[in-house]
Protein backbone atom coordinates (compact mmCIF):
# COMPACT_ATOMS: atom_id res chain seq x y z
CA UNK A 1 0.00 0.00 0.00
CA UNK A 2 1.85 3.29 -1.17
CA UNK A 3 1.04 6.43 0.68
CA UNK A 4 -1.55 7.51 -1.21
CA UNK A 5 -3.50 4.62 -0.65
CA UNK A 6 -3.05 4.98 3.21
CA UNK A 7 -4.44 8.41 3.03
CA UNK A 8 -7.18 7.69 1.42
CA UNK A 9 -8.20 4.79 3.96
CA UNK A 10 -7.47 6.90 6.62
CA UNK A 11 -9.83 9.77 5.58
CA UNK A 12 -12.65 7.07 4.65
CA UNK A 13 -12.04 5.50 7.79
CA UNK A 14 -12.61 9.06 9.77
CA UNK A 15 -15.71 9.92 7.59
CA UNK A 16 -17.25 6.30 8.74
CA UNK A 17 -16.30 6.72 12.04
CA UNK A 18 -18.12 10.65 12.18
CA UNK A 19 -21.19 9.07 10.83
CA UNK A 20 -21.43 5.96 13.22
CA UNK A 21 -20.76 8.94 16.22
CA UNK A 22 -23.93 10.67 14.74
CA UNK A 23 -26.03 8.06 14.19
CA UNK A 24 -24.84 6.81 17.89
CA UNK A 25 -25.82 10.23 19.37
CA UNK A 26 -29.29 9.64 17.65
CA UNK A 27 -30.04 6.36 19.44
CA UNK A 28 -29.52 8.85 22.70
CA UNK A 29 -33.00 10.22 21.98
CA UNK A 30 -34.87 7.29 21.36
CA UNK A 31 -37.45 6.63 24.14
CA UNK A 32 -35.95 6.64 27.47
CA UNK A 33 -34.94 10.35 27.48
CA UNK A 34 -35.83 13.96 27.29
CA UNK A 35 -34.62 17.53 25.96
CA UNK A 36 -33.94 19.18 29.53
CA UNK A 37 -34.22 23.20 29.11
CA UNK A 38 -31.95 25.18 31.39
CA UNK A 39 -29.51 22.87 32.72
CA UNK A 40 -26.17 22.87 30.79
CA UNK A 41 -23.44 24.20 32.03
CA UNK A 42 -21.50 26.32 29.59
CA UNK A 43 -20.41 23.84 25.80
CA UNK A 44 -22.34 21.17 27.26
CA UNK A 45 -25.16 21.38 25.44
CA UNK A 46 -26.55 18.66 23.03
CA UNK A 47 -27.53 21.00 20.02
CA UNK A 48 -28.08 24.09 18.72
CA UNK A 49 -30.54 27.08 20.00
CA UNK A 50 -32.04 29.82 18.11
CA UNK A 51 -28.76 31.77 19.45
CA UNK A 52 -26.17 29.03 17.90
CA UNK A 53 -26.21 26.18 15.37
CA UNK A 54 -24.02 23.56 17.38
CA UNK A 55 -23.83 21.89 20.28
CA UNK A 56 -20.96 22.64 22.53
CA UNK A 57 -21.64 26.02 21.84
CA UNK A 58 -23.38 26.76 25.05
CA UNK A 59 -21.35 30.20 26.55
CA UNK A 60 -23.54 30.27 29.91
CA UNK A 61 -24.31 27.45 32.70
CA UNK A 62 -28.14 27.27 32.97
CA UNK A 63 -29.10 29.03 29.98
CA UNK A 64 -32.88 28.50 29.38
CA UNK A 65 -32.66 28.40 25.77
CA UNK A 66 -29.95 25.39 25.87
CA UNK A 67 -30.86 21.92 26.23
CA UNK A 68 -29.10 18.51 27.07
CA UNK A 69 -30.91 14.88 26.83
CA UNK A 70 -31.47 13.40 30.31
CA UNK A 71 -33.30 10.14 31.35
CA UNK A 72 -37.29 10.52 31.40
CA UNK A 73 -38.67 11.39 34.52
CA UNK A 74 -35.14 13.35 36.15
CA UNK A 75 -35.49 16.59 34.13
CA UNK A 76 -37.66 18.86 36.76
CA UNK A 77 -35.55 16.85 39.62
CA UNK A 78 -32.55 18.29 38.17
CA UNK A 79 -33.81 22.03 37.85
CA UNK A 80 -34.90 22.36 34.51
CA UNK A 81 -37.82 22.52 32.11
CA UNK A 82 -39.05 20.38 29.43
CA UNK A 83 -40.90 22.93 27.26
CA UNK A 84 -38.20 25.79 25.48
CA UNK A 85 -38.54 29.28 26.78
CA UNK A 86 -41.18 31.57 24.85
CA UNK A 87 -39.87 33.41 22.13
CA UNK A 88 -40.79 37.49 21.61
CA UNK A 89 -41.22 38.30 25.33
């Protein structure tokens, strides 16, 4: 295998293994847990907010409008809400 070759394998291999992370951090959501509003602490959220487009992009703990999967049932144990905040108060 010449160098090339390796590099190519190695950036196939990468692109698989983003896509089997994704479609791992799907499976999070399927029925045993919820979007938790207003408990991340700042970059720990699990996905984007009307005020960024990523998660990890969280820049304050608590934020209302940032949200994190939990197990069912712990969310308003832990603080938070499972509704977003209103928009255009």
């Amino acid at each position: 295998m010449n160098k090339r070759q390796a590099l190519i394998a190695a950036a196939l291999a990468s692109v698989c293994a983003a896509q089997a992370s994704a479609a791992g951090q799907m499976d999070t959501q399927s029925g045993n847990q919820e979007k938790c509003y207003g408990i991340t602490k700042a970059g720990q959220n699990d996905c984007g907010t009307a005020t960024h487009g990523c998660a990890g992009l969280a820049t304050a703990d608590k934020d209302p409008g940032d949200w994190k999967y939990v197990p069912k049932g712990t969310c308003e144990k832990a603080g938070g809400k499972r509704n977003p905040p209103k928009q255009g108060k």
